[in-house]
N, C-alpha and C. Protein backbone atom coordinates (compact mmCIF):
# COMPACT_ATOMS: atom_id res chain seq x y z
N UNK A 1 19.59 8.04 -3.86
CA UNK A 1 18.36 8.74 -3.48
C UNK A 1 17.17 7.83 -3.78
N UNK A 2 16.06 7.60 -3.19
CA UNK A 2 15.28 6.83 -2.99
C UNK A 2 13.83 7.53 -2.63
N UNK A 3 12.77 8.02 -3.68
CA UNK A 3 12.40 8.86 -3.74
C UNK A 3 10.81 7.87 -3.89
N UNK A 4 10.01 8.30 -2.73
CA UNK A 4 8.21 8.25 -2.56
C UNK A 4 8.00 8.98 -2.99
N UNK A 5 6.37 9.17 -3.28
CA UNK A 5 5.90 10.15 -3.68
C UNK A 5 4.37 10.29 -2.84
N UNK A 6 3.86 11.59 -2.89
CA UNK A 6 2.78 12.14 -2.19
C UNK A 6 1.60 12.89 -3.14
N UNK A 7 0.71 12.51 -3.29
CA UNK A 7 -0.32 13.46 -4.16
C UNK A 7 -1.14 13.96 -3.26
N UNK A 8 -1.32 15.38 -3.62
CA UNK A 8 -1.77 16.87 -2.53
C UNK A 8 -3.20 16.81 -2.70
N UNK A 9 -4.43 15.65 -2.43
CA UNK A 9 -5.74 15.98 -2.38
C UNK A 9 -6.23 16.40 -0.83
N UNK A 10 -5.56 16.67 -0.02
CA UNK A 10 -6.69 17.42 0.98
C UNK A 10 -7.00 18.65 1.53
N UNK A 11 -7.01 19.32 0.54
CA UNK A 11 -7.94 20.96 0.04
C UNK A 11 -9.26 21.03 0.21
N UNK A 12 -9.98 21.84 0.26
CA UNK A 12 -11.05 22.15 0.01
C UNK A 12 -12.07 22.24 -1.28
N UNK A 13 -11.15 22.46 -1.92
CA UNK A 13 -11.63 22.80 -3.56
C UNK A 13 -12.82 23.63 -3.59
N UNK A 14 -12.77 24.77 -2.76
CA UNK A 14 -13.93 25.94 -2.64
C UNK A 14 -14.42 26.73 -3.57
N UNK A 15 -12.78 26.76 -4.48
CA UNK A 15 -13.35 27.46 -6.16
C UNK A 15 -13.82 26.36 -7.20
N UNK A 16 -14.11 25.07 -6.58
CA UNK A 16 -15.10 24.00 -7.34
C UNK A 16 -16.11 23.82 -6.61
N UNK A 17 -16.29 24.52 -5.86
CA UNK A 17 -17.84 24.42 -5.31
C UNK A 17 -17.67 23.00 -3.93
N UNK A 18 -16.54 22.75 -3.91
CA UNK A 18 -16.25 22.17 -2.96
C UNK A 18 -16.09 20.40 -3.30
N UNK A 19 -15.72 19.23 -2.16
CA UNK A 19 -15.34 18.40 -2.42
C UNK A 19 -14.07 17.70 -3.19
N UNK A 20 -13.89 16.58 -3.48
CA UNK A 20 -12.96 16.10 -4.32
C UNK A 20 -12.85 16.73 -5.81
N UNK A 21 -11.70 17.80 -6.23
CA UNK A 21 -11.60 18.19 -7.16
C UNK A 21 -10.72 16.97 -8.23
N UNK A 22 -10.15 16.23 -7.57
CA UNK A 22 -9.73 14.80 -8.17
C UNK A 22 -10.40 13.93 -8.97
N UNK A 23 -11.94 14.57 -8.60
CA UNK A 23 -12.70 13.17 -9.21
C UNK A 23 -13.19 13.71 -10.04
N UNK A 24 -13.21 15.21 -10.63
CA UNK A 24 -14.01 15.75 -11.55
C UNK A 24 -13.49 15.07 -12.83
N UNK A 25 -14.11 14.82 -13.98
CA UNK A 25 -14.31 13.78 -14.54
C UNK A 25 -13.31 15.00 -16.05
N UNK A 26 -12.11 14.32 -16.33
CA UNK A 26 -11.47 14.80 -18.25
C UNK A 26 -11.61 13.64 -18.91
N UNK A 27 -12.30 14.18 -19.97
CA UNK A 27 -12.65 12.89 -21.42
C UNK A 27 -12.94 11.20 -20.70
N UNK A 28 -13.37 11.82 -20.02
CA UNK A 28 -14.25 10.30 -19.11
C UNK A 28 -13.49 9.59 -18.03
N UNK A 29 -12.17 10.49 -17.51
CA UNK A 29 -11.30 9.95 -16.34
C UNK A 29 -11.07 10.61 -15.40
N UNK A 30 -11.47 10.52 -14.15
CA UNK A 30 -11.08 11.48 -12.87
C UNK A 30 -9.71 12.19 -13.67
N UNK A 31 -9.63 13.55 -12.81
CA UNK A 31 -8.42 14.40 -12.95
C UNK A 31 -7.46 13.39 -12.44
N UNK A 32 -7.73 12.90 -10.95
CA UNK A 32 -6.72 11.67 -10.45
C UNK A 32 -6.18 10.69 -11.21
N UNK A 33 -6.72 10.40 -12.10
CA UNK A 33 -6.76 9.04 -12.53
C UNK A 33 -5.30 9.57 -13.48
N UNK A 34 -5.44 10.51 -14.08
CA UNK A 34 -4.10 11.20 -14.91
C UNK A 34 -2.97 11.63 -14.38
N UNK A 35 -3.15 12.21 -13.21
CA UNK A 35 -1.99 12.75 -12.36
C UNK A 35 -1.44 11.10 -11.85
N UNK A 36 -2.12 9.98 -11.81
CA UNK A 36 -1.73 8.91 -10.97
C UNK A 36 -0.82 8.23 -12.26
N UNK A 37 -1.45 8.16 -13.28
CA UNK A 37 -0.47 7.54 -14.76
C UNK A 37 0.78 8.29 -14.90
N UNK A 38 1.21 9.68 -14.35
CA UNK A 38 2.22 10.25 -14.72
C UNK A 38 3.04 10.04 -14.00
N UNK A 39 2.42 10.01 -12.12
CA UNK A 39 3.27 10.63 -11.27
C UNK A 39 3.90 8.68 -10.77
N UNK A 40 3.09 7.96 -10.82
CA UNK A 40 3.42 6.70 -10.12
C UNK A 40 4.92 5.76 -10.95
N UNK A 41 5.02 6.07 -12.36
CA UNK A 41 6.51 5.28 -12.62
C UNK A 41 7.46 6.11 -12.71
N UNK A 42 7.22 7.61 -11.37
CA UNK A 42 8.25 8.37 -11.28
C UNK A 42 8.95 8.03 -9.68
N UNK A 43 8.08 7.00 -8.85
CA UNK A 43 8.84 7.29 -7.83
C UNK A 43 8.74 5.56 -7.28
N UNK A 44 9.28 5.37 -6.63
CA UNK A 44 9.51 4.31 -5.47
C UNK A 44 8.03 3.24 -5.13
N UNK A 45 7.34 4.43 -4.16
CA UNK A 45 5.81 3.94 -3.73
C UNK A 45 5.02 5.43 -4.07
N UNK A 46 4.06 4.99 -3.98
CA UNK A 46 2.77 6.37 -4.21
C UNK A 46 1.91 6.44 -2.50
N UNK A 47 1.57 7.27 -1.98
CA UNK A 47 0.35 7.39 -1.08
C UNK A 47 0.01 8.58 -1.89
N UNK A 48 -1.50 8.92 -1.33
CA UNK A 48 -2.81 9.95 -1.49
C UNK A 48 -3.03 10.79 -0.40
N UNK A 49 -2.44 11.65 -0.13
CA UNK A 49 -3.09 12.60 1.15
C UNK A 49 -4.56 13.30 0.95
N UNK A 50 -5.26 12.75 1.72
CA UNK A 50 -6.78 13.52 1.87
C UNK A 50 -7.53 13.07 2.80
N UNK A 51 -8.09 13.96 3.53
CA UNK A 51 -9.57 13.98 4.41
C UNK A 51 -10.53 13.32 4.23
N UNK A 52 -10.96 13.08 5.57
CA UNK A 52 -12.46 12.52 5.39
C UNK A 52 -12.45 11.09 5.36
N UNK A 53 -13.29 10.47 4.59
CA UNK A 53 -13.42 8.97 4.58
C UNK A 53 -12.57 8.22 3.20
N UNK A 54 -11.51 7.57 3.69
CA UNK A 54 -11.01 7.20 2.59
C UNK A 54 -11.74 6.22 1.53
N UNK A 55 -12.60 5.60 1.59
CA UNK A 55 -13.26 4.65 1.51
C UNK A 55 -13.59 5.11 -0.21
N UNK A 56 -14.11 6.28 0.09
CA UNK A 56 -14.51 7.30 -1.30
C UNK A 56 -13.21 6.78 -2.57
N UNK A 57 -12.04 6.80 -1.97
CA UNK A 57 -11.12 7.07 -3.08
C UNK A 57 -10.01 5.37 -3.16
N UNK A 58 -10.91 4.69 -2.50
CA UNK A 58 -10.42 3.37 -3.02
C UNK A 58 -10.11 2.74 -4.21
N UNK A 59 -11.27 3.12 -4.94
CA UNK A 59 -11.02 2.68 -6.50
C UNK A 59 -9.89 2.76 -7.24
N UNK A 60 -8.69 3.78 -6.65
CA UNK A 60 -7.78 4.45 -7.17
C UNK A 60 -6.46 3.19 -6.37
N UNK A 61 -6.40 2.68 -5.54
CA UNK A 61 -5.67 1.58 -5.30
C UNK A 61 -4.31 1.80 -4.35
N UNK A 62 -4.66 3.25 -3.70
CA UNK A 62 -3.71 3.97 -2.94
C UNK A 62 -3.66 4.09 -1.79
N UNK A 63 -2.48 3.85 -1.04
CA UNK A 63 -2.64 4.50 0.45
C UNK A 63 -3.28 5.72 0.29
N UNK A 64 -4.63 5.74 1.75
CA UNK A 64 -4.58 7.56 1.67
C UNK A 64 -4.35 7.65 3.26
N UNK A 65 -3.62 8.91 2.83
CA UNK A 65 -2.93 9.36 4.49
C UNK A 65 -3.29 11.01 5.17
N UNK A 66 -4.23 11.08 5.90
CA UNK A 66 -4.50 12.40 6.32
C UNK A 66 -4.02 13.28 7.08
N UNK A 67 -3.95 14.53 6.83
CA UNK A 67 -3.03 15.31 7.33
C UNK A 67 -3.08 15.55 8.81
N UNK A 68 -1.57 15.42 9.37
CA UNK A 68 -1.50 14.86 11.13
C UNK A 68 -1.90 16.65 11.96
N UNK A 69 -1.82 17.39 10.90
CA UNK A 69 -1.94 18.68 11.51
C UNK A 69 -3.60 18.78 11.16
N UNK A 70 -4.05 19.49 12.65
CA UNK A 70 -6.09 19.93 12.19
C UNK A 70 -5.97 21.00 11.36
N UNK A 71 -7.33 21.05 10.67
CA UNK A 71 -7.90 22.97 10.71
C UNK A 71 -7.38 22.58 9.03
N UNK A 72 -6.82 21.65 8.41
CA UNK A 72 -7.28 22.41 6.89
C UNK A 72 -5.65 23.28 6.42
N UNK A 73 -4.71 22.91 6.71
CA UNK A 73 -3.42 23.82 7.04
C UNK A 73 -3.06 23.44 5.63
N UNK A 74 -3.09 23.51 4.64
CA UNK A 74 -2.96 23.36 3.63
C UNK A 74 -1.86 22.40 2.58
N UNK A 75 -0.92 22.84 1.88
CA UNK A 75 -0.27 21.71 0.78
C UNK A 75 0.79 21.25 1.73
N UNK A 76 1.16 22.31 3.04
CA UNK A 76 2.62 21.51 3.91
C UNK A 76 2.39 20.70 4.46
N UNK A 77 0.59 20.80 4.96
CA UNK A 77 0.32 19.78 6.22
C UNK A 77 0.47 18.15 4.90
N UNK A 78 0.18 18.43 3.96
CA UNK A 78 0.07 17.50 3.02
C UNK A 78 1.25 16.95 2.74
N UNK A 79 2.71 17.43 2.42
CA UNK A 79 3.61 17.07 2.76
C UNK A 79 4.19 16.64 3.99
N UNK A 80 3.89 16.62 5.13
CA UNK A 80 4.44 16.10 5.95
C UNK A 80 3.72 14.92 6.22
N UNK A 81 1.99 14.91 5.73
CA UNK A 81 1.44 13.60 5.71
C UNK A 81 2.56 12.70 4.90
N UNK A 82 3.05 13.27 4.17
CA UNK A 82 4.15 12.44 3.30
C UNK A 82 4.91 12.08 3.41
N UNK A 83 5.35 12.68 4.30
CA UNK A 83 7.00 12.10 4.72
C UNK A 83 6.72 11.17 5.90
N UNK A 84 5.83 11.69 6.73
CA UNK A 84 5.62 11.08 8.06
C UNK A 84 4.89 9.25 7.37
N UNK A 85 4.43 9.17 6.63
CA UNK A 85 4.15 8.02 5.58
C UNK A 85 5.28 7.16 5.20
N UNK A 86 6.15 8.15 4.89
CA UNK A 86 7.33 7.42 3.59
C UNK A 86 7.99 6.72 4.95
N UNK A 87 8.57 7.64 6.31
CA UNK A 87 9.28 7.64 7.40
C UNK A 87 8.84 5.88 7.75
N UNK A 88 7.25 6.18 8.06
CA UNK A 88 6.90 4.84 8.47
C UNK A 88 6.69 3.41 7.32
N UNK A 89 6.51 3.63 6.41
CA UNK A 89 6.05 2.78 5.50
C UNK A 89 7.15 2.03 4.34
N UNK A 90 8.19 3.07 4.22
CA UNK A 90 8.96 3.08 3.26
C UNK A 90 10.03 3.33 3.83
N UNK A 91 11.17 2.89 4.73
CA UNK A 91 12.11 3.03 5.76
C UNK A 91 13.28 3.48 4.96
N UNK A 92 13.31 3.07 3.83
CA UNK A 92 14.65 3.17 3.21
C UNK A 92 14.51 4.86 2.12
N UNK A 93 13.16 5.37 2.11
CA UNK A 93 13.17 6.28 1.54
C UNK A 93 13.70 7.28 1.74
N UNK A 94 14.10 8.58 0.64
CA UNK A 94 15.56 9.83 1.16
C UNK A 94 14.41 10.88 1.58
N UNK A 95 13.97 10.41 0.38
CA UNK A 95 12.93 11.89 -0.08
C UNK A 95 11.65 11.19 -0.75
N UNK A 96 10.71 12.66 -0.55
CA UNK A 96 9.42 12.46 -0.99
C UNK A 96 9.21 13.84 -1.93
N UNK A 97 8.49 13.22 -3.23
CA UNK A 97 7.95 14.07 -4.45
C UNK A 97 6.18 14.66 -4.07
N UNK A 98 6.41 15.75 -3.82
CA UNK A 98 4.21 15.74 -4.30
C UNK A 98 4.20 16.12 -5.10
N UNK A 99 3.22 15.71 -5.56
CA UNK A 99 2.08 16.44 -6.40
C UNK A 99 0.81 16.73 -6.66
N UNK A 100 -0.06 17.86 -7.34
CA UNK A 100 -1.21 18.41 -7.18
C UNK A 100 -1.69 17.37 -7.67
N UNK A 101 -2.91 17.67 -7.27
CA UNK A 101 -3.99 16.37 -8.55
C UNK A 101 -5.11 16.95 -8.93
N UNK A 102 -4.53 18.21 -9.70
CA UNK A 102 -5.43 18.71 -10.20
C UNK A 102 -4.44 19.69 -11.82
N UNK A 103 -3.66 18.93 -11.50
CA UNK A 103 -2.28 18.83 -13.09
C UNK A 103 -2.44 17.83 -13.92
N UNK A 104 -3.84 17.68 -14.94
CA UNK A 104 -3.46 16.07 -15.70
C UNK A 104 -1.84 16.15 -16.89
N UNK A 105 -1.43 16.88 -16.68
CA UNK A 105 -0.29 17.39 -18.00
C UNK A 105 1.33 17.10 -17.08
N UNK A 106 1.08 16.86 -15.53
CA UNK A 106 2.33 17.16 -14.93
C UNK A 106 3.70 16.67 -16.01
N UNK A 107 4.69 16.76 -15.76
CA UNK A 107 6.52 16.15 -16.59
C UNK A 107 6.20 14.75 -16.18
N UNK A 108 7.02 13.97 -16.94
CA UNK A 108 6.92 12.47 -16.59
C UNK A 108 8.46 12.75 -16.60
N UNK A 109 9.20 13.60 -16.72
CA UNK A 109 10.61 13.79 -15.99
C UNK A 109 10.67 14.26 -14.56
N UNK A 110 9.51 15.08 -14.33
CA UNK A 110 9.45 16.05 -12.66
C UNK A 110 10.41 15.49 -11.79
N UNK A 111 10.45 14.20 -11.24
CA UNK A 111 11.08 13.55 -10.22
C UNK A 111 12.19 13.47 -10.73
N UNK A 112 12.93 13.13 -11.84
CA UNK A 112 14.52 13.04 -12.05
C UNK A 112 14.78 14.32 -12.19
N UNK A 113 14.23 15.47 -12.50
CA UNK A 113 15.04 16.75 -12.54
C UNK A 113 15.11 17.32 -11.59
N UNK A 114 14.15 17.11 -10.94
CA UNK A 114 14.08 17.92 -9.47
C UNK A 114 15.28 16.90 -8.21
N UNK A 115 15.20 15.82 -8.68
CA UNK A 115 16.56 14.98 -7.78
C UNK A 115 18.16 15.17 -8.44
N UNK A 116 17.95 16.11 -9.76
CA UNK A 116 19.21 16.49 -9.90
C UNK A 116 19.57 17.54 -9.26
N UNK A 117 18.61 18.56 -9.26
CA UNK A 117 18.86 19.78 -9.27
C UNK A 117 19.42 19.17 -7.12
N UNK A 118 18.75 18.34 -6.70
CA UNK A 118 19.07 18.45 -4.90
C UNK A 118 20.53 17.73 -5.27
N UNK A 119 21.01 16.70 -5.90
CA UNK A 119 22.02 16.11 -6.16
C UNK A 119 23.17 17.15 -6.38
N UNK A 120 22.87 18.45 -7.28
CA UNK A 120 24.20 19.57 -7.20
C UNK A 120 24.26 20.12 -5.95
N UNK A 121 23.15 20.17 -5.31
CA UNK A 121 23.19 20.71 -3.96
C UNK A 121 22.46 21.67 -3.11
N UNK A 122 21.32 21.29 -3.64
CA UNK A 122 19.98 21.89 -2.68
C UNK A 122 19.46 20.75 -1.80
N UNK A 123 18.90 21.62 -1.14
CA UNK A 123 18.00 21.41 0.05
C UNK A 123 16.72 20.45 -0.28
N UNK A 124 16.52 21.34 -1.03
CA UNK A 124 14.82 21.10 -1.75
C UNK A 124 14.75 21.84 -3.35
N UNK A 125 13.64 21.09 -3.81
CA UNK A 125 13.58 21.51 -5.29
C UNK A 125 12.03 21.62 -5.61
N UNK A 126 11.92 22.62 -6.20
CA UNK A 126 10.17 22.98 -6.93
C UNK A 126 10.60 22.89 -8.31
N UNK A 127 9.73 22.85 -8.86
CA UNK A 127 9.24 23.12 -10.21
C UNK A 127 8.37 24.62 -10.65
N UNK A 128 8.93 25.07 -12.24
CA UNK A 128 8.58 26.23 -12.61
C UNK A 128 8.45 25.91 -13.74
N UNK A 129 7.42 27.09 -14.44
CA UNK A 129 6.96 27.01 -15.26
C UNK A 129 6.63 28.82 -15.84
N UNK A 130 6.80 28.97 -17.42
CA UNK A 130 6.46 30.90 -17.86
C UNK A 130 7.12 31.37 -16.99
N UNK A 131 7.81 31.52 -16.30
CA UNK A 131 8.57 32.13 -14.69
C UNK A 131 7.87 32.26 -13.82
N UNK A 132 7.30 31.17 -13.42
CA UNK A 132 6.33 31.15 -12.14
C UNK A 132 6.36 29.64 -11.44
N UNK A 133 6.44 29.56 -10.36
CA UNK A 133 7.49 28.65 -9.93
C UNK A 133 5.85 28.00 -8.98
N UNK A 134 6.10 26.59 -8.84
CA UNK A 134 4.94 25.97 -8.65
C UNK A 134 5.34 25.09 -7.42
N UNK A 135 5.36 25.69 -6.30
CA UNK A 135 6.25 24.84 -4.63
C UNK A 135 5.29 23.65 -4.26
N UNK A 136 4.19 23.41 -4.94
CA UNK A 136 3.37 22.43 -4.35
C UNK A 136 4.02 20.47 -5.64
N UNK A 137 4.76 21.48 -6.47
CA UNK A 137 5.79 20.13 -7.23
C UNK A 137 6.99 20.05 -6.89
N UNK A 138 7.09 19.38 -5.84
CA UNK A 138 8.36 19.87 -5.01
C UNK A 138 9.19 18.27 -4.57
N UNK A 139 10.41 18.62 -4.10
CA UNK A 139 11.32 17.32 -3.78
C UNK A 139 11.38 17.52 -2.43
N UNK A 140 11.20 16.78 -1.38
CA UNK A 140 11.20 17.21 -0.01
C UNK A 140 11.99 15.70 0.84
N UNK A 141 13.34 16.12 1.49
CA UNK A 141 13.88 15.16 2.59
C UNK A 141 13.03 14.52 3.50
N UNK A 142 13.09 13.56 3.96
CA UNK A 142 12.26 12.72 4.73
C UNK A 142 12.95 13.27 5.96
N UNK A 143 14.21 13.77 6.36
CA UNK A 143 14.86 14.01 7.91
C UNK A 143 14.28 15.25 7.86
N UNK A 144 13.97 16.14 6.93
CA UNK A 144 13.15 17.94 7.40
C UNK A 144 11.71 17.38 7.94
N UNK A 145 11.23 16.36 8.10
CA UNK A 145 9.64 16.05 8.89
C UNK A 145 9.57 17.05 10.00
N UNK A 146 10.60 16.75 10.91
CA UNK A 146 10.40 17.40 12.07
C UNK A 146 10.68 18.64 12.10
N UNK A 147 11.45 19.04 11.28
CA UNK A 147 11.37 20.68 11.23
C UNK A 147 10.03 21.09 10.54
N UNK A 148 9.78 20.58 9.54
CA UNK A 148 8.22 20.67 9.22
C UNK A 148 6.90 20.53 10.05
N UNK A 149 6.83 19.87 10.97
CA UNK A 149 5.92 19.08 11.96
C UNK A 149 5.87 21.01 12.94
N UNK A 150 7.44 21.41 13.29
CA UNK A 150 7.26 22.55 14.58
C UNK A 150 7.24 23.82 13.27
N UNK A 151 7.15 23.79 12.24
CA UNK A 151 6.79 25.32 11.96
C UNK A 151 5.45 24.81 11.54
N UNK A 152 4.64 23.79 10.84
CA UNK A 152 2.70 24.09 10.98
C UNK A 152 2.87 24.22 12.12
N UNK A 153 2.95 23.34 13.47
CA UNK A 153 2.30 24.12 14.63
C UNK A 153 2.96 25.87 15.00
N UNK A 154 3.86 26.01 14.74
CA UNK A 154 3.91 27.43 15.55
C UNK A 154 3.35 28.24 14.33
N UNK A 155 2.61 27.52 13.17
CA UNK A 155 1.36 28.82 12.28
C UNK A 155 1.95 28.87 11.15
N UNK A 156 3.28 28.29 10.61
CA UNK A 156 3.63 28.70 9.37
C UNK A 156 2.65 27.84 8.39
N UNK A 157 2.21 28.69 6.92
CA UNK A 157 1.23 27.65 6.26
C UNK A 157 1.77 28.29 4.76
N UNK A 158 2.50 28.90 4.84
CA UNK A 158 2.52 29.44 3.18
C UNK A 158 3.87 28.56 2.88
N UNK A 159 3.85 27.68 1.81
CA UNK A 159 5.15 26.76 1.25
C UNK A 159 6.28 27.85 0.86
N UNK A 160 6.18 29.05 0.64
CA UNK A 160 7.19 29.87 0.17
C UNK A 160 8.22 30.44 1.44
N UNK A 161 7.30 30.65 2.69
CA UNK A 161 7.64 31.11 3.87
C UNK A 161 8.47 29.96 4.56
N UNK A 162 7.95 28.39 4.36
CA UNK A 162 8.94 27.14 4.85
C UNK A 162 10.29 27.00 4.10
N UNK A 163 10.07 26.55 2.77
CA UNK A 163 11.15 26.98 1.58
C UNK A 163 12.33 27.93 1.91
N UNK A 164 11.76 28.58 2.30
CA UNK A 164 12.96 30.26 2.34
C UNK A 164 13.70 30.22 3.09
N UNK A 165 13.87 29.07 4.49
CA UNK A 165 15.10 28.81 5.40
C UNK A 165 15.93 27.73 4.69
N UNK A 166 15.66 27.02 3.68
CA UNK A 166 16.83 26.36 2.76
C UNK A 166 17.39 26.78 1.59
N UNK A 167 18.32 25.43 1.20
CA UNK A 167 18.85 25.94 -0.06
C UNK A 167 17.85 25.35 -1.16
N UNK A 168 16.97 25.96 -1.85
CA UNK A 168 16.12 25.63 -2.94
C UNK A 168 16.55 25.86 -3.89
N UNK A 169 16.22 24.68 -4.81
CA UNK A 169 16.58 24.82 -6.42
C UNK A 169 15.35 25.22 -6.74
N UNK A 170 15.07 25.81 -8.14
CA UNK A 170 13.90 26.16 -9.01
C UNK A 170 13.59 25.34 -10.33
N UNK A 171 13.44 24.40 -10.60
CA UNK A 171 13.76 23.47 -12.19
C UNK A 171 12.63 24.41 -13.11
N UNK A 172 13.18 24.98 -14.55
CA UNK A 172 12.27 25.58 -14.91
C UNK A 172 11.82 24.10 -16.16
N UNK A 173 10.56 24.16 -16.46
CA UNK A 173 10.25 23.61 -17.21
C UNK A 173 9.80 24.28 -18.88
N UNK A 174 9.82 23.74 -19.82
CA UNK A 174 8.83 24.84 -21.02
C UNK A 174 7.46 24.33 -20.68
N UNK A 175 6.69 25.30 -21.41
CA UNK A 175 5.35 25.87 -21.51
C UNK A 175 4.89 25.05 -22.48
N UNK A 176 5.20 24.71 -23.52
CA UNK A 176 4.89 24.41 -24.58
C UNK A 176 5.30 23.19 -25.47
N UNK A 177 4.20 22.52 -25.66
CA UNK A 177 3.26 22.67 -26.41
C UNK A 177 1.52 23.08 -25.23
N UNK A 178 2.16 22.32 -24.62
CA UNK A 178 0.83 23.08 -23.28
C UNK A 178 1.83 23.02 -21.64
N UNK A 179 1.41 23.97 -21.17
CA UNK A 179 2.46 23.82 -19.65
C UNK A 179 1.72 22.82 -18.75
N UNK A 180 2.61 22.18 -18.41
CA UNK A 180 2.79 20.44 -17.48
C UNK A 180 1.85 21.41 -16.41
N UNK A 181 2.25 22.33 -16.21
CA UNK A 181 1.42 22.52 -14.62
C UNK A 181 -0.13 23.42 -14.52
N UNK A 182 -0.42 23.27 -15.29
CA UNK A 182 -1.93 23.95 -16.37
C UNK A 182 -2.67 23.02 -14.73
N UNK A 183 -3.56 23.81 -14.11
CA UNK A 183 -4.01 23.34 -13.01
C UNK A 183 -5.65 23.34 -13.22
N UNK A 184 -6.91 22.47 -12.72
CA UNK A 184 -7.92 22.90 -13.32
C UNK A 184 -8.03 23.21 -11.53
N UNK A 185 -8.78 24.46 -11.75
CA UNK A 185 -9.72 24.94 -10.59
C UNK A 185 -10.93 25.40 -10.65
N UNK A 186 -11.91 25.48 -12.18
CA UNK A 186 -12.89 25.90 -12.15
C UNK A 186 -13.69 25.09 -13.66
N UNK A 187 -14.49 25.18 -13.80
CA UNK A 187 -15.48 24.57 -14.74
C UNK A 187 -15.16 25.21 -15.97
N UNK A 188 -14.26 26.12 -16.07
CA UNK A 188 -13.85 26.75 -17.46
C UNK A 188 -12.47 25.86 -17.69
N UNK A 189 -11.79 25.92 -16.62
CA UNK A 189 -9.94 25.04 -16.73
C UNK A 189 -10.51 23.63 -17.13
N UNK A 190 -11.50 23.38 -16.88
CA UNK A 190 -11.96 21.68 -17.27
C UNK A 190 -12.23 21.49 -18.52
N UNK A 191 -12.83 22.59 -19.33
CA UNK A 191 -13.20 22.90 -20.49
C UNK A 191 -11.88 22.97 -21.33
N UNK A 192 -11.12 24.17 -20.51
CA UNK A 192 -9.43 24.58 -21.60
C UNK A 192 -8.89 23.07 -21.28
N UNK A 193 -8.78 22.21 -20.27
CA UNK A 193 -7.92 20.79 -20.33
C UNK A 193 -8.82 20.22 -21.04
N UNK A 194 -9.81 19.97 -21.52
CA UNK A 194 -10.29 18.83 -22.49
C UNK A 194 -9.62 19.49 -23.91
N UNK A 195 -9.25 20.85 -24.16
CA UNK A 195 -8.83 21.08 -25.30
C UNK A 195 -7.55 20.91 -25.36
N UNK A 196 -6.33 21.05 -24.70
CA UNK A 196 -5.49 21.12 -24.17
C UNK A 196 -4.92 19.46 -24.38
N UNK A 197 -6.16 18.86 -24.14
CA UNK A 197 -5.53 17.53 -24.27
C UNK A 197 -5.44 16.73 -25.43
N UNK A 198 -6.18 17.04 -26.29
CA UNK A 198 -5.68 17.20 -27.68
C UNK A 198 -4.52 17.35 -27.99
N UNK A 199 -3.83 18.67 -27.77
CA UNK A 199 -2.65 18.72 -28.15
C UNK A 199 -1.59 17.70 -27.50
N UNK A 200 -2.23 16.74 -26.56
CA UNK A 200 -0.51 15.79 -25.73
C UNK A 200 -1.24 14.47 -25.96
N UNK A 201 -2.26 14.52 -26.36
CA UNK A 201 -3.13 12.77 -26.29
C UNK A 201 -3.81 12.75 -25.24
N UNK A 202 -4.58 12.31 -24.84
CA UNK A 202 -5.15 11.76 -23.68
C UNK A 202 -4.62 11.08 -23.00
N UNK A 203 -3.85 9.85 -23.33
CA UNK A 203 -3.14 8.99 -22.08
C UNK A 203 -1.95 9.28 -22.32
N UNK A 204 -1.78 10.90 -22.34
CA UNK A 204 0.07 11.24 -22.20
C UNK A 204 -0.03 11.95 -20.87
């Protein structure tokens, strides 16, 4: 298995008042800048899915690849920016990993557990966490593109509703000492992750 990876920036970030929620700044480092230390010596190659002008998010040293579907279609259109990436860029790749970038805490295991759990014999694999299961940390085949590509267009947009025609694993993770998937979405979660990060270090 031969596993890329995809980070999910082209959202809106409407409950941040909008723009790059990536760049909002923990203990003096984009949120990106943390999700990129965890997620990059988990996989193969890295790209960046996001909108707009890439030019903005150069500093970060990444392909960015925008989503082939219009209108804003959310974390799938972002995955298939991913695969349709890995497909062209990375020929030999099986599968592609995303992830949010707005998780500075993600597993620095995520990608080997979630390629076990497809190795016993799923389809696809998410990540969970307290019993709440998080589909946007997910293991995704590079040959499902095209089944992915015809359900955004015929309107499917919820990851739970795509998911549900395979065999999915669930990897649960612990919570604790702080849960890997602690997401910031508002000016208070930025506040609880600067405390939060205390408890794992800063460059963990």
């Amino acid at each position: 298995m031969i596993i890329a990876g995809v980070l999910l920036a082209g959202g809106l970030a409407r409950r941040m008042g909008g723009g790059d929620k990536g760049m909002r700044m923990l203990l003096g480092r984009p949120l990106l800048d943390w999700v990129i230390e965890r997620a990059r010596p988990q996989v193969r190659a890295l790209a960046l899915n996001a909108n707009g002008d890439p030019a903005r998010l150069a500093s970060f040293g990444l392909p960015v690849v925008p989503d082939g579907i219009a209108g804003f279609a959310g974390p799938l259109a972002g995955v298939l920016a991913g695969l349709d990436w890995a497909a062209d860029e990375l020929a030999e790749a099986t599968h592609v990993a995303s992830f949010a970038t707005d998780a500075p805490f993600l597993p620095r295991d995520l990608v080997r557990r979630l390629a076990i759990a497809v190795e016993d014999g799923a389809e696809l694999a998410c990540a969970a966490s307290a019993g709440q299961a998080h589909p946007v940390f997910g293991l995704w085949p590079v040959a499902l593109r095209y089944d992915l590509r015809r359900a955004l267009e015929s309107g499917v947009r919820k990851v739970d509703q795509w998911t549900g025609r395979y065999r999915l694993a669930t990897v649960e993770f612990a919570e604790r000492p702080v849960d890997p998937f602690f997401n910031v979405n508002s000016a208070e979660d930025l506040a609880a992750a600067e405390r939060l990060a205390a408890l794992v270090g800063s460059a963990a």
